[in-house]
C-alpha atoms as a PDB file:
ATOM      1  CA  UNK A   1     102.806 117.192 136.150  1.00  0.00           C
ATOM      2  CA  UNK A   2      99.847 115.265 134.802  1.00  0.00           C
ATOM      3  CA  UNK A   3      99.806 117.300 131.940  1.00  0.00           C
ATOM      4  CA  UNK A   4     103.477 116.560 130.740  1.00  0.00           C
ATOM      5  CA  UNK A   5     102.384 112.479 131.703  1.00  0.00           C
ATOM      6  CA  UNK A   6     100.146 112.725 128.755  1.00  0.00           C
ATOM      7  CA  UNK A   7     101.818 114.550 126.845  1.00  0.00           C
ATOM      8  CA  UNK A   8     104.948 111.942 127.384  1.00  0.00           C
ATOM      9  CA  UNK A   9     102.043 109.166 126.588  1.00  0.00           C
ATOM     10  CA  UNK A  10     100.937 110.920 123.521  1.00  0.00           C
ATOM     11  CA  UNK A  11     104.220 110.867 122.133  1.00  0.00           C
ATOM     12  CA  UNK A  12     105.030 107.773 123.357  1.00  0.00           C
ATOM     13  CA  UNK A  13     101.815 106.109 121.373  1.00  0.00           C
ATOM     14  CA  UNK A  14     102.651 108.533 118.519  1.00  0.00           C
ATOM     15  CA  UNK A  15     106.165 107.082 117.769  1.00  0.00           C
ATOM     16  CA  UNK A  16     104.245 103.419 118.079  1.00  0.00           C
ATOM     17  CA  UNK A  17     102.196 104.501 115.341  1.00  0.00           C
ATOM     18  CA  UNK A  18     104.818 105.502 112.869  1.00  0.00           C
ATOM     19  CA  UNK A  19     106.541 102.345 113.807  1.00  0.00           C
ATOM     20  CA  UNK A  20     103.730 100.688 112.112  1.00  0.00           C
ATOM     21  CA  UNK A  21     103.091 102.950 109.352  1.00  0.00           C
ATOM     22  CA  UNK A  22     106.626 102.283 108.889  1.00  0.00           C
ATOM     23  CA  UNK A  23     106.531  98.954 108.460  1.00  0.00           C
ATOM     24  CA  UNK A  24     103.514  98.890 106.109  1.00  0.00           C
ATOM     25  CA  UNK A  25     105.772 101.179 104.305  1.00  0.00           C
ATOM     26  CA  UNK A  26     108.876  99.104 103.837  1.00  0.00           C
ATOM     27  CA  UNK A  27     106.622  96.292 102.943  1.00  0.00           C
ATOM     28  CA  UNK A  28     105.416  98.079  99.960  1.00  0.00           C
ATOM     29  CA  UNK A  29     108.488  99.533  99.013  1.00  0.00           C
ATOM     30  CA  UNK A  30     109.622  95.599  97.725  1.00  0.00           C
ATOM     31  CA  UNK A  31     106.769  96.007  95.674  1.00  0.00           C
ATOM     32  CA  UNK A  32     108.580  97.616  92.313  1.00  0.00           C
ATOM     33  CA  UNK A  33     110.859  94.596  93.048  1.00  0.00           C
ATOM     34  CA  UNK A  34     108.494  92.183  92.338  1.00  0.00           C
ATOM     35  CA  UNK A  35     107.450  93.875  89.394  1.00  0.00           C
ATOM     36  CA  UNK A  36     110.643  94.081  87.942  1.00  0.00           C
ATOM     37  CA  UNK A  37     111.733  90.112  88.913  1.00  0.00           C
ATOM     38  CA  UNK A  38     107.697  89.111  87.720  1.00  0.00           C
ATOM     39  CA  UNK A  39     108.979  91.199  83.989  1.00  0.00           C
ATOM     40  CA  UNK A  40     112.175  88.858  83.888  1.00  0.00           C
ATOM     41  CA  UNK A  41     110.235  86.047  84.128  1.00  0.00           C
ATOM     42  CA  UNK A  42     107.090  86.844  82.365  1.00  0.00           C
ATOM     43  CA  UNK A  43     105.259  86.008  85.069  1.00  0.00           C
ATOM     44  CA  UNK A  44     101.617  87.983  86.031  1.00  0.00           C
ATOM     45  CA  UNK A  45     101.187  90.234  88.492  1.00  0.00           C
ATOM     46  CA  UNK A  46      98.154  88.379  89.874  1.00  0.00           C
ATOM     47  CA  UNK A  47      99.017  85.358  91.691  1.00  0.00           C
ATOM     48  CA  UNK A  48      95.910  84.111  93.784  1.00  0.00           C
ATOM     49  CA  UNK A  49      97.673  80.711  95.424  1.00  0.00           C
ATOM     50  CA  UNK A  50     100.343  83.060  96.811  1.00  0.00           C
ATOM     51  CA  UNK A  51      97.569  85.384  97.646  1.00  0.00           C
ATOM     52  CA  UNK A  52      95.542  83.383  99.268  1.00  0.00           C
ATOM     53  CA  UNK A  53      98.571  81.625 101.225  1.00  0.00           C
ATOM     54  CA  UNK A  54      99.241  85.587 102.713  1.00  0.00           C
ATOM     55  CA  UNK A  55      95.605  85.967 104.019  1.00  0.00           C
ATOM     56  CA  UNK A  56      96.015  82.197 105.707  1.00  0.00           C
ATOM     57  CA  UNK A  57      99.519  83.690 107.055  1.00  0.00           C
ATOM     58  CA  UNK A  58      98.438  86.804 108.142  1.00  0.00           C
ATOM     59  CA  UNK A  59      95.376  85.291 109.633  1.00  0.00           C
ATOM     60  CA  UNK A  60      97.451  83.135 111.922  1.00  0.00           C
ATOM     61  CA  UNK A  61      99.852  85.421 113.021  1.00  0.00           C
ATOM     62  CA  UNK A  62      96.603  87.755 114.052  1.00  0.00           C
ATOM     63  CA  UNK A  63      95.426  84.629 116.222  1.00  0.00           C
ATOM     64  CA  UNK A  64      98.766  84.324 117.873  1.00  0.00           C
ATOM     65  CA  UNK A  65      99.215  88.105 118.414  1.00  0.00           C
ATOM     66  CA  UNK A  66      95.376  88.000 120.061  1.00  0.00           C
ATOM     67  CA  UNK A  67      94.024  90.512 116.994  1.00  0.00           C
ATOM     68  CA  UNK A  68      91.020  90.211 115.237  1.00  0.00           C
ATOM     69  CA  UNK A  69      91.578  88.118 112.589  1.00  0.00           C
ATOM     70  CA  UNK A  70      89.420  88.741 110.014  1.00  0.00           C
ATOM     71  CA  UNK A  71      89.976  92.562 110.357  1.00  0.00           C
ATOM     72  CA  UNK A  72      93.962  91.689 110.038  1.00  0.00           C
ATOM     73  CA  UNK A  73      92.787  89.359 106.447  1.00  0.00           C
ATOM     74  CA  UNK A  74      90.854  92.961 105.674  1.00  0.00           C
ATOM     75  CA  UNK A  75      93.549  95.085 106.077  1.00  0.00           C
ATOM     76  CA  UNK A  76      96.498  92.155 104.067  1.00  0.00           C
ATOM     77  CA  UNK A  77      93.564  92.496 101.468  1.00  0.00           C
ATOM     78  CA  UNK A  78      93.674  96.072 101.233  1.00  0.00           C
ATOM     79  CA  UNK A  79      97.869  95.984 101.347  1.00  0.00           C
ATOM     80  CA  UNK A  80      97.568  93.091  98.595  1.00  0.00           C
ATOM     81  CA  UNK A  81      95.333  95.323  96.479  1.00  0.00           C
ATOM     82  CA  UNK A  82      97.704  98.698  96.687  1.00  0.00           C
ATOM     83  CA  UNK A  83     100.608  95.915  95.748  1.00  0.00           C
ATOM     84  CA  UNK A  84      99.246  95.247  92.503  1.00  0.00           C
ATOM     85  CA  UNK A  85      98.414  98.753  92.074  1.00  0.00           C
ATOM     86  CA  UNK A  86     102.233  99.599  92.087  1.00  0.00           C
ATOM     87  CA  UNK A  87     103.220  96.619  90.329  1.00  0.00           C
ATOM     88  CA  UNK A  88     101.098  97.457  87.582  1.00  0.00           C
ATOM     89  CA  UNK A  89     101.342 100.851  87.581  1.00  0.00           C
ATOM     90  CA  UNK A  90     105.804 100.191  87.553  1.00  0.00           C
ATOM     91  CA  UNK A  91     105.125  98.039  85.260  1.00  0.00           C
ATOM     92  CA  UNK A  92     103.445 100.168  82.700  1.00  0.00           C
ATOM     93  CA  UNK A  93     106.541 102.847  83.270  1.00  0.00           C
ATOM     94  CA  UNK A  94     108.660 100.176  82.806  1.00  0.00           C
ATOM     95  CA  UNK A  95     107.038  99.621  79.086  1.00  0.00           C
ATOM     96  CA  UNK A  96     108.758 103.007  78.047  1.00  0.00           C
ATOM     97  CA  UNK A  97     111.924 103.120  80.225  1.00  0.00           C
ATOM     98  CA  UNK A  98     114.840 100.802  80.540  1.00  0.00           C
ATOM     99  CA  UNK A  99     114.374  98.980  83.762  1.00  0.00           C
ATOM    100  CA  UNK A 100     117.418  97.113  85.948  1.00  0.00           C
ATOM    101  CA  UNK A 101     118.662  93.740  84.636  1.00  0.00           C
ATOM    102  CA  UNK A 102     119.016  92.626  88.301  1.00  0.00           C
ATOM    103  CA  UNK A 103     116.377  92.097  90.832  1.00  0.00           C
ATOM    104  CA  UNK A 104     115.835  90.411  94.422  1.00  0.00           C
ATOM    105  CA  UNK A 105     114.781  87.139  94.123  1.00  0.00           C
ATOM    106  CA  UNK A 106     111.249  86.775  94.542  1.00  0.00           C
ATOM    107  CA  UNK A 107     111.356  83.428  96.784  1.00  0.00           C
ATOM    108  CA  UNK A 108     114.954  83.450  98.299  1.00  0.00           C
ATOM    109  CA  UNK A 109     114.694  87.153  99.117  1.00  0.00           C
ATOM    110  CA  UNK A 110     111.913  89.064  98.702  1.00  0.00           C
ATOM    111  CA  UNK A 111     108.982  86.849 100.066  1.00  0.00           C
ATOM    112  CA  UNK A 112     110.985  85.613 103.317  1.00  0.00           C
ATOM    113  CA  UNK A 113     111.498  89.360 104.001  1.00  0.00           C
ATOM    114  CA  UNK A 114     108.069  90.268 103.764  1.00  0.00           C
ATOM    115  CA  UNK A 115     107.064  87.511 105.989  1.00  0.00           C
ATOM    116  CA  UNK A 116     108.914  88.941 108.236  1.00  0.00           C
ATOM    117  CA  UNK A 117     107.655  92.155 107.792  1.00  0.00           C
ATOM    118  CA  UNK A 118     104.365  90.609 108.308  1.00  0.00           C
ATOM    119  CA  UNK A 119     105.316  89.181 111.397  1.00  0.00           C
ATOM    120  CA  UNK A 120     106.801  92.623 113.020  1.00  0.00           C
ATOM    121  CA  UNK A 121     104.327  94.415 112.314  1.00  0.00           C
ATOM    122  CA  UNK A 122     100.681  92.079 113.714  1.00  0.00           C
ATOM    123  CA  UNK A 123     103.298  92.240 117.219  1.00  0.00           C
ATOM    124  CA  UNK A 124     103.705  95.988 117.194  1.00  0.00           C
ATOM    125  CA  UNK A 125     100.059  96.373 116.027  1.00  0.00           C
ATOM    126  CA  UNK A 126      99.024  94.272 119.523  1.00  0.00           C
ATOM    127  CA  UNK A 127     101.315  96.153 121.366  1.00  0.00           C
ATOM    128  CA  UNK A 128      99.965  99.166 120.063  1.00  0.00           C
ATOM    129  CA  UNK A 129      96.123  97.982 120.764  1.00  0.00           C
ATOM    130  CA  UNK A 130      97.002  96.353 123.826  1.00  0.00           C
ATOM    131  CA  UNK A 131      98.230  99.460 125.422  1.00  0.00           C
ATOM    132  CA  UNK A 132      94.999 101.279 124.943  1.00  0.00           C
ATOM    133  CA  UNK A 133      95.727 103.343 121.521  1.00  0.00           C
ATOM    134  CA  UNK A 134      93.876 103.449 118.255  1.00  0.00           C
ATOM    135  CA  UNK A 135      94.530 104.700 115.418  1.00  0.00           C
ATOM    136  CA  UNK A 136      92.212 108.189 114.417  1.00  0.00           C
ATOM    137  CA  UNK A 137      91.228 110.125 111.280  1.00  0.00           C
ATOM    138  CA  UNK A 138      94.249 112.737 112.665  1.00  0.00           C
ATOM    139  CA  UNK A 139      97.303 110.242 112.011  1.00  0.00           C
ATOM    140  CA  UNK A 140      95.764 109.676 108.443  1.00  0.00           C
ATOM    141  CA  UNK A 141      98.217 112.936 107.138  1.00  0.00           C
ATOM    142  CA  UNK A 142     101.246 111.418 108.759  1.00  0.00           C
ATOM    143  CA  UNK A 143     100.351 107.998 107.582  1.00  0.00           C
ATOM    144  CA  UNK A 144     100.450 109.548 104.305  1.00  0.00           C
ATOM    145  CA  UNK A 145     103.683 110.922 104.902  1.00  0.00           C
ATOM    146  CA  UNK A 146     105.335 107.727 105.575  1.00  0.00           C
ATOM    147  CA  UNK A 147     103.934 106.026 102.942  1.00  0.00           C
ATOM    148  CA  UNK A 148     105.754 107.714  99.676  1.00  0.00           C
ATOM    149  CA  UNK A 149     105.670 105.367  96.477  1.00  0.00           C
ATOM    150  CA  UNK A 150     105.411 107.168  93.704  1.00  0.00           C
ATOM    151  CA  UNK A 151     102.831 104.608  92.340  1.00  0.00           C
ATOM    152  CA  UNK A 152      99.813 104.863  95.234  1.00  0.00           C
ATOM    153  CA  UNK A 153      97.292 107.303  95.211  1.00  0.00           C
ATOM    154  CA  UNK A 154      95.608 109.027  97.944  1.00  0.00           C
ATOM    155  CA  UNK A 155      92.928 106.417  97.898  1.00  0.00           C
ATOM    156  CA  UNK A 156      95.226 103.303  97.366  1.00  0.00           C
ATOM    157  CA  UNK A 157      97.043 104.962 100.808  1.00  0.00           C
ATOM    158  CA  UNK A 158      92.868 105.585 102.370  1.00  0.00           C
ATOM    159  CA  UNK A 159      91.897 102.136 101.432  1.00  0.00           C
ATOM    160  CA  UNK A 160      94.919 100.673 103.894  1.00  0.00           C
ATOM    161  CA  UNK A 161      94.389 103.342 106.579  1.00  0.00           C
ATOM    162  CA  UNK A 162      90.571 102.661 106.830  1.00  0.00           C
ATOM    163  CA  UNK A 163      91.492  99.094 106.920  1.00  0.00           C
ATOM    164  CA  UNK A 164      94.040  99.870 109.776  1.00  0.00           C
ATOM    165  CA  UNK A 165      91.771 101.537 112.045  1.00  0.00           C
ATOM    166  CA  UNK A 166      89.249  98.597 111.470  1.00  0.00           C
ATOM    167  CA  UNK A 167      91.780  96.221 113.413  1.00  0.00           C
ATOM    168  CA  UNK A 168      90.620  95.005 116.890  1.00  0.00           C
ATOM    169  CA  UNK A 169      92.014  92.758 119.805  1.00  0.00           C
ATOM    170  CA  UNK A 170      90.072  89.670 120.073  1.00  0.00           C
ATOM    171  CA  UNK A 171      88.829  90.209 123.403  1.00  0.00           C
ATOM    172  CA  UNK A 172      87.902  86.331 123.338  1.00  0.00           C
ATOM    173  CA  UNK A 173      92.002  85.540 122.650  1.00  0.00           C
ATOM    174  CA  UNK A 174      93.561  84.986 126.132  1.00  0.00           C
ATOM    175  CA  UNK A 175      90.130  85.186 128.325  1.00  0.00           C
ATOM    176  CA  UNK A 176      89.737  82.420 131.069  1.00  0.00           C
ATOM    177  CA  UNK A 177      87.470  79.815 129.781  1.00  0.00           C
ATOM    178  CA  UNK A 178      84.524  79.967 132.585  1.00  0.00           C
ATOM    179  CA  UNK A 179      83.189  76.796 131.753  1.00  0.00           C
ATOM    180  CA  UNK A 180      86.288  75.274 133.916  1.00  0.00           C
END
């Protein structure tokens, strides 16, 4: 009976896991998006102020879920670095190809949705660290699974899953003040 307990568990933290891989997935999935709306409007790839306004974001929402947060700006950084990697690398088979004359809208659509996505996944992370798991060097081939664009390589994909396993609760968040 124990057995089949942990093996129920072990699934159970499993299917948590690919939750979050995921939703780092469908977050960089938009990413050809804002390469092709970024072409229409001749506008660079790099854009530090909106950059630097995810790593505030995402450091927030780790203080409010009780993470880590500079191990949650770590692992935005890494996401932010494989979503210029596709952008450019779309880009530069866009260059040869005839690419769609309609795409999302970067502000009205595509950034609101990936704030969301932002927000859904720092809550399932601390659900998924608060009930004990962690993510190991054995999810790694599944993470890889989930994450398909055509335009990441295997390190692009190792950079964000070393980054991902870096992310701790803040044992501080939520403990009684002692002092009182």
């Amino acid at each position: 009976m124990k057995a089949v307990t942990i093996g129920l568990a072990l699934m159970a933290a499993q299917g948590e896991a690919d939750n979050i891989f995921n939703l780092i997935s469908e977050r960089l999935v938009y990413m050809e998006e804002v390469a092709i709306y970024k072409q229409q409007h001749n506008m660079p790839i790099e854009d530090l102020p909106q950059e630097i306004k995810i790593l505030k974001v995402a450091h927030e929402f780790a203080e409010a879920e009780g993470l880590y947060p500079n191990d949650v700006v770590s692992f935005f950084s890494a996401q932010i670095r494989a979503a210029k990697a596709i952008q450019y690398r779309f880009r530069g088979d866009m260059m040869n190809q005839v690419y769609p004359m309609y795409s999302m809208d970067l502000h009205s659509e595509i950034r609101p949705e990936l704030m969301h996505n932002g927000m859904k996944f720092n809550a399932a992370l601390a659900k998924f660290l608060k009930d004990g798991n962690t993510f190991g060097t054995e999810q790694f081939a599944g993470f890889t699974n989930i994450i398909q664009s055509t335009y990441l390589s295997i390190y692009d994909k190792a950079a964000i899953f070393n980054t991902l396993s870096k992310i701790r609760l803040d044992e501080n968040k939520g403990m009684p003040n002692e002092s009182k």
